[in-house]
PDB file of N, CA and C in Angstrom:
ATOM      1  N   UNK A   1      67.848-309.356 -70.362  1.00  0.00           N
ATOM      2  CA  UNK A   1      67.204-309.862 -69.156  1.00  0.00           C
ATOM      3  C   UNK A   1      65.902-309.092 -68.926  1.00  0.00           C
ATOM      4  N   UNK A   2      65.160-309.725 -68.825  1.00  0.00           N
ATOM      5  CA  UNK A   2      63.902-309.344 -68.291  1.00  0.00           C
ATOM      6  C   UNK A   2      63.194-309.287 -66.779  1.00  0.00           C
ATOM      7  N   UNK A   3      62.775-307.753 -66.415  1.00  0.00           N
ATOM      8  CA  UNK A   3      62.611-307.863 -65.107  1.00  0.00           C
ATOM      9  C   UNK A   3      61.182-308.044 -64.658  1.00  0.00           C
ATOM     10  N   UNK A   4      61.099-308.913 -63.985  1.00  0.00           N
ATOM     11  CA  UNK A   4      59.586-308.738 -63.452  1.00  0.00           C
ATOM     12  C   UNK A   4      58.826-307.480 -62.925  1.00  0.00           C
ATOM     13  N   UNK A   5      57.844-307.336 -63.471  1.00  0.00           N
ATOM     14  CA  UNK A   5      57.112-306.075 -62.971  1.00  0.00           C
ATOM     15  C   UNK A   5      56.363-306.733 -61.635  1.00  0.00           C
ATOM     16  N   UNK A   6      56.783-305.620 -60.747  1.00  0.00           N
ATOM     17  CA  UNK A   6      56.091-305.713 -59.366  1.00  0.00           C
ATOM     18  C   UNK A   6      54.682-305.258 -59.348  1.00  0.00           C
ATOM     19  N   UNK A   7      53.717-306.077 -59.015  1.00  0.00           N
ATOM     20  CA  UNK A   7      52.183-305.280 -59.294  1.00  0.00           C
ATOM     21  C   UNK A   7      52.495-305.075 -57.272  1.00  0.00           C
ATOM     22  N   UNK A   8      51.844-303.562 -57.507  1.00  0.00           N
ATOM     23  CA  UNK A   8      51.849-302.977 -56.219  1.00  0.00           C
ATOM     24  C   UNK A   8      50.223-303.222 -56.370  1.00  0.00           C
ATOM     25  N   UNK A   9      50.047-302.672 -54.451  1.00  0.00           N
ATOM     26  CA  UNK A   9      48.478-302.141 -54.251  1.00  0.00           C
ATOM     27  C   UNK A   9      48.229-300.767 -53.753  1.00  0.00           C
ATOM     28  N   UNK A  10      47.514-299.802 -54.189  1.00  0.00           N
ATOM     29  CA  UNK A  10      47.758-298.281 -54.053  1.00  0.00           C
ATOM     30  C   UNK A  10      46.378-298.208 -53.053  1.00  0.00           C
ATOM     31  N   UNK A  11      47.153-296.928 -52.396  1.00  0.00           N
ATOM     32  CA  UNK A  11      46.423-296.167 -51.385  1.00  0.00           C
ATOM     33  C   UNK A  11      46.250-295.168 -51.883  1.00  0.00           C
ATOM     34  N   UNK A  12      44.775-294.232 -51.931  1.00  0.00           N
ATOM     35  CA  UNK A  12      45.005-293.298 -53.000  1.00  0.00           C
ATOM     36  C   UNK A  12      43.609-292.408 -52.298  1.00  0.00           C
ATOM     37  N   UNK A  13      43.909-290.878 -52.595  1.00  0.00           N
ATOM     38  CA  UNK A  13      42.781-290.237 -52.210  1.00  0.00           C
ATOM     39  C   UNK A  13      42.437-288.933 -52.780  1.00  0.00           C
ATOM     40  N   UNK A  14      40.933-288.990 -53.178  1.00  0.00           N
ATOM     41  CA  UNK A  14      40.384-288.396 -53.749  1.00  0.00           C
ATOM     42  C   UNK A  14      39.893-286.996 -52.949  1.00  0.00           C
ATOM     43  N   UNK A  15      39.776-285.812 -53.754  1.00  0.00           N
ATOM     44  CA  UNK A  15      39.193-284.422 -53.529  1.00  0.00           C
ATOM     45  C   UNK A  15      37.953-284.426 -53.991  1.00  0.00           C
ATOM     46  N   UNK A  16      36.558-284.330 -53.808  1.00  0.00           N
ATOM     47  CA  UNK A  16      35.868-284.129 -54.266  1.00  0.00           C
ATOM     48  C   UNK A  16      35.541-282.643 -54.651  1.00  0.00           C
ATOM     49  N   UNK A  17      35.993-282.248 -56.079  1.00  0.00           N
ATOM     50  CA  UNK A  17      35.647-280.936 -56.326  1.00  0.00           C
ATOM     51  C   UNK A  17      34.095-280.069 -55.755  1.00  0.00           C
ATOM     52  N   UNK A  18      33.074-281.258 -55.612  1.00  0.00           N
ATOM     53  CA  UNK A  18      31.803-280.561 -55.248  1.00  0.00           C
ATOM     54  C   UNK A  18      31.374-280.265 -54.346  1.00  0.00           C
ATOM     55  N   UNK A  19      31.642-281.412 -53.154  1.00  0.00           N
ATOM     56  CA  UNK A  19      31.778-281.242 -51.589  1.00  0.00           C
ATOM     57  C   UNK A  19      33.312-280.529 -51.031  1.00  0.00           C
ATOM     58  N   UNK A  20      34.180-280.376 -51.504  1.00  0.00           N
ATOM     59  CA  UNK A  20      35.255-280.374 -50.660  1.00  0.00           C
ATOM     60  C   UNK A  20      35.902-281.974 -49.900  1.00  0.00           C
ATOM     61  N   UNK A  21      35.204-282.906 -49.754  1.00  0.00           N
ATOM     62  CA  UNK A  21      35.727-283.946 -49.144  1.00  0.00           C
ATOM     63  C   UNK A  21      36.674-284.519 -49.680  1.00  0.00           C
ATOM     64  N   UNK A  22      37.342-285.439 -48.834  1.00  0.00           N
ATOM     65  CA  UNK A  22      38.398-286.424 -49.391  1.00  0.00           C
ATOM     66  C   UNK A  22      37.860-287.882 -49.352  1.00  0.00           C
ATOM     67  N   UNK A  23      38.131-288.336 -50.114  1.00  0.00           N
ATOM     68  CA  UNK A  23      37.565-290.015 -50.141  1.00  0.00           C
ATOM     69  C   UNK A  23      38.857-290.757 -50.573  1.00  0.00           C
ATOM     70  N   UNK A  24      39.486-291.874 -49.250  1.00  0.00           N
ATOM     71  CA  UNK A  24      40.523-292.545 -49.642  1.00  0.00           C
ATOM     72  C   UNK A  24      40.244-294.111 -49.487  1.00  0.00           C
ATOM     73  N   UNK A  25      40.501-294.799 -50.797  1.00  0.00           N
ATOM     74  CA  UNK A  25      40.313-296.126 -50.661  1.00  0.00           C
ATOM     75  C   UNK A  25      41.643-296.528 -51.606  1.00  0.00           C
ATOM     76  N   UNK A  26      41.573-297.848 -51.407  1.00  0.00           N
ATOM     77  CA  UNK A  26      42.654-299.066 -52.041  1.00  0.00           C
ATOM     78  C   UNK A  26      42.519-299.625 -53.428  1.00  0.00           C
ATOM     79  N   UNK A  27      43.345-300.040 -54.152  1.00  0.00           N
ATOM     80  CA  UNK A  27      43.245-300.402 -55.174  1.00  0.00           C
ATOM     81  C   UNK A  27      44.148-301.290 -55.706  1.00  0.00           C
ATOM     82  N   UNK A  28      44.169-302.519 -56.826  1.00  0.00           N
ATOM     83  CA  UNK A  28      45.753-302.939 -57.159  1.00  0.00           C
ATOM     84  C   UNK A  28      46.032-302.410 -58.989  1.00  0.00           C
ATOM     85  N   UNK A  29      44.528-301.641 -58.893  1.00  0.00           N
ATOM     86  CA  UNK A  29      45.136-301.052 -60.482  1.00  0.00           C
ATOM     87  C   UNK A  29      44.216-299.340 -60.258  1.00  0.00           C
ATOM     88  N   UNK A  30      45.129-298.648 -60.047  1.00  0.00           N
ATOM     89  CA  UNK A  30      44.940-297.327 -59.763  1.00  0.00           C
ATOM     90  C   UNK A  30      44.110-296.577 -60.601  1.00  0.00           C
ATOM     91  N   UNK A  31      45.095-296.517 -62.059  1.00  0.00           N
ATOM     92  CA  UNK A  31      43.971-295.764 -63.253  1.00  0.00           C
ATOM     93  C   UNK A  31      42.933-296.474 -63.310  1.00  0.00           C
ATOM     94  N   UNK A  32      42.539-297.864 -63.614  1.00  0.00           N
ATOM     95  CA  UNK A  32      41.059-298.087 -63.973  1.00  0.00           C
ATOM     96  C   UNK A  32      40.173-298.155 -62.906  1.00  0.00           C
ATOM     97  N   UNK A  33      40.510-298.076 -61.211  1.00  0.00           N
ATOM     98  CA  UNK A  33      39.782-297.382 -59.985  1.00  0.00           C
ATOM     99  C   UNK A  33      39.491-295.849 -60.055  1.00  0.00           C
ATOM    100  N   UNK A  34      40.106-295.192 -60.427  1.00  0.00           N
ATOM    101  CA  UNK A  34      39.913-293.905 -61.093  1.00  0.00           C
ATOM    102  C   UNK A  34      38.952-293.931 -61.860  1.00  0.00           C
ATOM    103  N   UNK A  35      39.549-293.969 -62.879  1.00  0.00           N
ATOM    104  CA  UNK A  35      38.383-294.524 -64.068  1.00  0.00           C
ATOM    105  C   UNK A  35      37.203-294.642 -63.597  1.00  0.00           C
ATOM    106  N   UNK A  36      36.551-295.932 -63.091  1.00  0.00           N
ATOM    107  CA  UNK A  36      35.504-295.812 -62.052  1.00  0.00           C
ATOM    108  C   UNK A  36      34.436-294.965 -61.285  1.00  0.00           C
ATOM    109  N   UNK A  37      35.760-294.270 -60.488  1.00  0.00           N
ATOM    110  CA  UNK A  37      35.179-293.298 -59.806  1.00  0.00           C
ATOM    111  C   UNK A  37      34.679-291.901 -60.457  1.00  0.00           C
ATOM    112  N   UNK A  38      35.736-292.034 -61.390  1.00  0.00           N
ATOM    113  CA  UNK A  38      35.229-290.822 -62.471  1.00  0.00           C
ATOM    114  C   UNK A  38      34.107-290.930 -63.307  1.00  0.00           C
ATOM    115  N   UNK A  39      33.635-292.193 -63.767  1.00  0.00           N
ATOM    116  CA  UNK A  39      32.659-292.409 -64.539  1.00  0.00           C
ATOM    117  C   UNK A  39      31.222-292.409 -63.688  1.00  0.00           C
ATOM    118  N   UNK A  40      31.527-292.612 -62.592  1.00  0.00           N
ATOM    119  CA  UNK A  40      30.269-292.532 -61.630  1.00  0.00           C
ATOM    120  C   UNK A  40      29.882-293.906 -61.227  1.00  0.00           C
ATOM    121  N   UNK A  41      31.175-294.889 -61.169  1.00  0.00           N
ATOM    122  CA  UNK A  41      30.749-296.668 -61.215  1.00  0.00           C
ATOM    123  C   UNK A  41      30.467-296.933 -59.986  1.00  0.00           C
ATOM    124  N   UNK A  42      31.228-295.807 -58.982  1.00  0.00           N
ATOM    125  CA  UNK A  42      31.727-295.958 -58.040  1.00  0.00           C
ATOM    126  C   UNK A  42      30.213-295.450 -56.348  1.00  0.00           C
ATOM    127  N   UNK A  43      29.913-296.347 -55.804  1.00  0.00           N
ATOM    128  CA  UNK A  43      28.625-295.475 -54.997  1.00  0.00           C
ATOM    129  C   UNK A  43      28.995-294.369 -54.135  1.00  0.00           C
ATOM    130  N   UNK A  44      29.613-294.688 -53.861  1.00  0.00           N
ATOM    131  CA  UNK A  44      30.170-293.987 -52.660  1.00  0.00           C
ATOM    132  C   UNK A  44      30.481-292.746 -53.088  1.00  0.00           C
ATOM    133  N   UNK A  45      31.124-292.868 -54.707  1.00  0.00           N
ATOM    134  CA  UNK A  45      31.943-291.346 -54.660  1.00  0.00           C
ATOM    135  C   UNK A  45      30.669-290.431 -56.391  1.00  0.00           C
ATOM    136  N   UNK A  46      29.913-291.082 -56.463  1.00  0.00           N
ATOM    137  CA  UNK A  46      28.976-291.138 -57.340  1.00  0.00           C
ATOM    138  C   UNK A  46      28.343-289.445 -57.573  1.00  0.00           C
ATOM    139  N   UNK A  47      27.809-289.556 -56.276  1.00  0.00           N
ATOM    140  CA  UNK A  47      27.308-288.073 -56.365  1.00  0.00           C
ATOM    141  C   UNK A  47      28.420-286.476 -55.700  1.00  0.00           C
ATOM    142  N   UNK A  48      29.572-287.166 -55.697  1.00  0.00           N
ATOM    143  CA  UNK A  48      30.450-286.393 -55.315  1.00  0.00           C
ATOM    144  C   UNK A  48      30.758-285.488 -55.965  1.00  0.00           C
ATOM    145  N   UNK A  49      30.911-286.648 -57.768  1.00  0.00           N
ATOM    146  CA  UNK A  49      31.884-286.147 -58.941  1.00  0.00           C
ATOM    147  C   UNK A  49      31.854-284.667 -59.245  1.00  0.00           C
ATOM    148  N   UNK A  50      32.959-283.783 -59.488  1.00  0.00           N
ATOM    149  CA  UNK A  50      34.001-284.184 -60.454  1.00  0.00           C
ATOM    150  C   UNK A  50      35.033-284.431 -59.282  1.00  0.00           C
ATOM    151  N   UNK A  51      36.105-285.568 -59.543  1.00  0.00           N
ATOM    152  CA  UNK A  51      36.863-286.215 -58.578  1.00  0.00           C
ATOM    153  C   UNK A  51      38.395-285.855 -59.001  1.00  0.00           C
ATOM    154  N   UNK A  52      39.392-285.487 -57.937  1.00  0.00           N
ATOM    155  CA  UNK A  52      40.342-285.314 -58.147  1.00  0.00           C
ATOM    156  C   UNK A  52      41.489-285.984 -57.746  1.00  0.00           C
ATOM    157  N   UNK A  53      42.471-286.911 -58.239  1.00  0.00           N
ATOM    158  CA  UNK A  53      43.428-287.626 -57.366  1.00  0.00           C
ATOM    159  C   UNK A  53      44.677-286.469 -57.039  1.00  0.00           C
ATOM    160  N   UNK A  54      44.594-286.775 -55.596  1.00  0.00           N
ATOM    161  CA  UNK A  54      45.634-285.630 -54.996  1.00  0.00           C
ATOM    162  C   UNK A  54      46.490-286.126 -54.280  1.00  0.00           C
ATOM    163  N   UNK A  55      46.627-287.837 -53.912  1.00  0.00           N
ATOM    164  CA  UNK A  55      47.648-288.433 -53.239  1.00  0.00           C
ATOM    165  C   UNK A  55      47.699-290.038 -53.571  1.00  0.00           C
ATOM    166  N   UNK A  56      48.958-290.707 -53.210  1.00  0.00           N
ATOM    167  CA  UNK A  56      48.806-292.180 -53.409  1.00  0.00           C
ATOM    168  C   UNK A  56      49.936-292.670 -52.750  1.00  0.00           C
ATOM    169  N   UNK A  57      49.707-294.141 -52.402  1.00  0.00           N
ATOM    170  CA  UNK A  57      50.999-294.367 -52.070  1.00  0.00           C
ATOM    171  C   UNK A  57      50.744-296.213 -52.396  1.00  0.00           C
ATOM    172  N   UNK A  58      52.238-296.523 -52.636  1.00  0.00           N
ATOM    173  CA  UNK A  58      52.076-297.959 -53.469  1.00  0.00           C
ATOM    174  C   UNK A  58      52.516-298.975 -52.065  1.00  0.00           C
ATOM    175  N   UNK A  59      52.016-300.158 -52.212  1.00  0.00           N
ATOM    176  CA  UNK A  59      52.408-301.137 -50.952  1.00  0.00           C
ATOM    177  C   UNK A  59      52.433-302.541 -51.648  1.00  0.00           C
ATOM    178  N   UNK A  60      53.363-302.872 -51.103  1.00  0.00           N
ATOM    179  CA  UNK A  60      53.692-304.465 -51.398  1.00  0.00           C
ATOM    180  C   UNK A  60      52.414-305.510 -51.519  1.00  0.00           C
ATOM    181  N   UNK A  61      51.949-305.286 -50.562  1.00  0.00           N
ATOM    182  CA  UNK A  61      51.137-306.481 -49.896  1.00  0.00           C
ATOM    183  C   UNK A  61      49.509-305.756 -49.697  1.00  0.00           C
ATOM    184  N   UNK A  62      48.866-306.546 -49.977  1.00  0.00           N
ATOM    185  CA  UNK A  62      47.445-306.560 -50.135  1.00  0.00           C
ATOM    186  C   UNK A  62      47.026-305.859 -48.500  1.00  0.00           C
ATOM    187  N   UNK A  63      47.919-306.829 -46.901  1.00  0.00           N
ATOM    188  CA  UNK A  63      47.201-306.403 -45.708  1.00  0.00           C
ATOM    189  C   UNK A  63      47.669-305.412 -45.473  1.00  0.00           C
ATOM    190  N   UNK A  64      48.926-304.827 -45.757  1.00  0.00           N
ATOM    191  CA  UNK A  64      50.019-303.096 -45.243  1.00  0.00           C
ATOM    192  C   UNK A  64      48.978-302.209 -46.119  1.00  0.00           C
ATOM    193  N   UNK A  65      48.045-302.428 -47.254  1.00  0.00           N
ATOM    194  CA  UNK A  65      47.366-301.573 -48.051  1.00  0.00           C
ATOM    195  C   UNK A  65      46.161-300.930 -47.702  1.00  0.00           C
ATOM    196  N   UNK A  66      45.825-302.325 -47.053  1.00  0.00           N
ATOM    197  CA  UNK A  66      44.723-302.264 -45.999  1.00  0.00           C
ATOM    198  C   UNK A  66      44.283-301.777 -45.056  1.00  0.00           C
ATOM    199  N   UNK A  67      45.640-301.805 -44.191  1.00  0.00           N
ATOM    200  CA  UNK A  67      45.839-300.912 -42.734  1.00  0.00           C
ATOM    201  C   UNK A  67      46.358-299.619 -42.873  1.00  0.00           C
ATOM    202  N   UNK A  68      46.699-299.204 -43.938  1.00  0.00           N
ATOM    203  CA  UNK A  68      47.367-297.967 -44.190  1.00  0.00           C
ATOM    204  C   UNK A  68      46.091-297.108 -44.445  1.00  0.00           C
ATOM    205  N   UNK A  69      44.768-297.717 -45.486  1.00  0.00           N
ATOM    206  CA  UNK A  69      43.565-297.261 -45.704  1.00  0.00           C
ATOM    207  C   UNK A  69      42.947-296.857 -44.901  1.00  0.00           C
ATOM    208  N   UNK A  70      42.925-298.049 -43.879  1.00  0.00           N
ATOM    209  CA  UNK A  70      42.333-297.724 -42.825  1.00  0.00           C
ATOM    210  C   UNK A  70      43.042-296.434 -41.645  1.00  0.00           C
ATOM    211  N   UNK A  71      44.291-296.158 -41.522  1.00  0.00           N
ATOM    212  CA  UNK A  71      44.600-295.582 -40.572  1.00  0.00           C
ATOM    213  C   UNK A  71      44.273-293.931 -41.009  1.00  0.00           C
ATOM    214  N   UNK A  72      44.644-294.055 -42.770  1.00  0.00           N
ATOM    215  CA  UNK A  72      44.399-292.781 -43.152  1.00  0.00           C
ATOM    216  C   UNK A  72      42.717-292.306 -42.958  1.00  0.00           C
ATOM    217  N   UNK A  73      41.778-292.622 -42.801  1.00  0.00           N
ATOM    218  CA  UNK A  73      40.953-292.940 -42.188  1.00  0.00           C
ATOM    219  C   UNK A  73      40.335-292.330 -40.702  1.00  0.00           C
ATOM    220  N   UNK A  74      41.366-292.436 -40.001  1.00  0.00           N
ATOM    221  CA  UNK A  74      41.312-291.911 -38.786  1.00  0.00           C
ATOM    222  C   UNK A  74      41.486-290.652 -38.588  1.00  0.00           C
ATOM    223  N   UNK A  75      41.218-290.091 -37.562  1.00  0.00           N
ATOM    224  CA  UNK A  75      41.814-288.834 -37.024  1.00  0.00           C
ATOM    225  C   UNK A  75      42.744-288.310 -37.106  1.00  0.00           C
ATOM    226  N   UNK A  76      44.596-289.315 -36.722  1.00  0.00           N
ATOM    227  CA  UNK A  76      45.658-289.377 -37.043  1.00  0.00           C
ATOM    228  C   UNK A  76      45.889-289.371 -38.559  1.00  0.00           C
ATOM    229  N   UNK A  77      45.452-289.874 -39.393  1.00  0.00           N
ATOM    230  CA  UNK A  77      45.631-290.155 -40.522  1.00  0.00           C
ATOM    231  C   UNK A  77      45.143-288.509 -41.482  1.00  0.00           C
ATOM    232  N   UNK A  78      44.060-288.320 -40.872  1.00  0.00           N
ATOM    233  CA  UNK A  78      44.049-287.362 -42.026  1.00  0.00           C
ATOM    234  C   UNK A  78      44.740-286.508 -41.531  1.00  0.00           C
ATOM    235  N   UNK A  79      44.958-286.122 -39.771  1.00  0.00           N
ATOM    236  CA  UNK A  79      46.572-284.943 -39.598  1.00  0.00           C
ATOM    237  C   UNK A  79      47.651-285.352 -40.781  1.00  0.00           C
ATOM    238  N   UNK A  80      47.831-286.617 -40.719  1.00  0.00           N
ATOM    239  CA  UNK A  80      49.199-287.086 -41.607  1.00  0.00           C
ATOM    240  C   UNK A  80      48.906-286.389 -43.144  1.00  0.00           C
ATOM    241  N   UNK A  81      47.681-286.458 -43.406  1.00  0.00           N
ATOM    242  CA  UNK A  81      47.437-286.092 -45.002  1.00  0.00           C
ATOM    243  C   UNK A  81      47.065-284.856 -45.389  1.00  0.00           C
ATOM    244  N   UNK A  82      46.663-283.896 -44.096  1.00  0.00           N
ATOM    245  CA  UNK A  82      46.954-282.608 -44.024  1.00  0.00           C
ATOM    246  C   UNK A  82      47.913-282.124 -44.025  1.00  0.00           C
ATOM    247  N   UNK A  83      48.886-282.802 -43.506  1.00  0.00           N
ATOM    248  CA  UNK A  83      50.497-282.010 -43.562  1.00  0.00           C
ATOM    249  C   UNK A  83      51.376-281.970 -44.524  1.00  0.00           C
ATOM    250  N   UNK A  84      50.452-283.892 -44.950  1.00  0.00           N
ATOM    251  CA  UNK A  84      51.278-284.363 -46.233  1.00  0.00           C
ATOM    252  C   UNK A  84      51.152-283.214 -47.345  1.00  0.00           C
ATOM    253  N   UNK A  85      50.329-282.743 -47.363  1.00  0.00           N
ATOM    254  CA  UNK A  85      49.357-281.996 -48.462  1.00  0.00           C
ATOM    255  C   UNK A  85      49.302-280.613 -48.148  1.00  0.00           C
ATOM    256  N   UNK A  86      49.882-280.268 -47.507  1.00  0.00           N
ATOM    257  CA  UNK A  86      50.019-278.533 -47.328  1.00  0.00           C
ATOM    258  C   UNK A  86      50.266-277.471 -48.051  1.00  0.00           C
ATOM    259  N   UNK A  87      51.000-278.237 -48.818  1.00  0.00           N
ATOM    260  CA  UNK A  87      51.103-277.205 -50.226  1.00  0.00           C
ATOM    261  C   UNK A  87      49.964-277.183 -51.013  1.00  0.00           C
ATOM    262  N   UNK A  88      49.456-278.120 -51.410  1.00  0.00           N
ATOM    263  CA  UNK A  88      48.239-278.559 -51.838  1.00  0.00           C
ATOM    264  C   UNK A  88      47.582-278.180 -51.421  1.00  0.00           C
ATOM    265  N   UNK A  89      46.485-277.699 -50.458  1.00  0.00           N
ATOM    266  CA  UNK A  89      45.673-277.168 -49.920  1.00  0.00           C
ATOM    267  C   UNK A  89      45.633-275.725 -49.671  1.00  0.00           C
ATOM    268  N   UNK A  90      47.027-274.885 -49.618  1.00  0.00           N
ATOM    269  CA  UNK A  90      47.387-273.917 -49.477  1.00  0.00           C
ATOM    270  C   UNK A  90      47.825-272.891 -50.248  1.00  0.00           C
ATOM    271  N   UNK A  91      48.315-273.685 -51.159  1.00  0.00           N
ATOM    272  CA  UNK A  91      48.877-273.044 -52.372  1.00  0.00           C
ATOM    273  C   UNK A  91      50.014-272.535 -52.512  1.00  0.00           C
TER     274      UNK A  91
END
């Protein structure tokens, strides 16, 4: 039997080794958005590089991917991804 592969859509966020910043956007194919961003395809994260993926999270649906982007985003959101990430940041 053969199972269908579920294509998720990822929430995913980047460290910029050069600034210190985080840059989190959406994707429905993670490595070759990476890819991207690593190659410098990407504007936004272009003059950032070298780029580090330090979080992700997979979602069903194209709009929960969306709003999740967006919330991480916020004020609330990056508390959430500071805490998420505490070890990470802390060592």
């Amino acid at each position: 039997m053969i199972l269908n592969m579920v294509k998720f859509y990822y929430i995913y966020v980047l460290l910029s080794k050069k600034d210190k910043n985080l840059y989190t956007g959406y994707a429905r194919d993670l490595k070759s958005r990476f890819e991207q961003h690593s190659k410098g395809y990407v504007s936004s994260t272009k003059e950032r590089r070298p780029l580090e993926l330090i979080y992700s999270e997979a979602c069903l649906d194209k709009k929960d991917a969306m709003h999740r982007e967006k919330y991480l985003k916020t004020y609330l959101g990056k508390q959430f991804l500071r805490n998420r990430l505490k070890s990470y940041f802390t060592g």
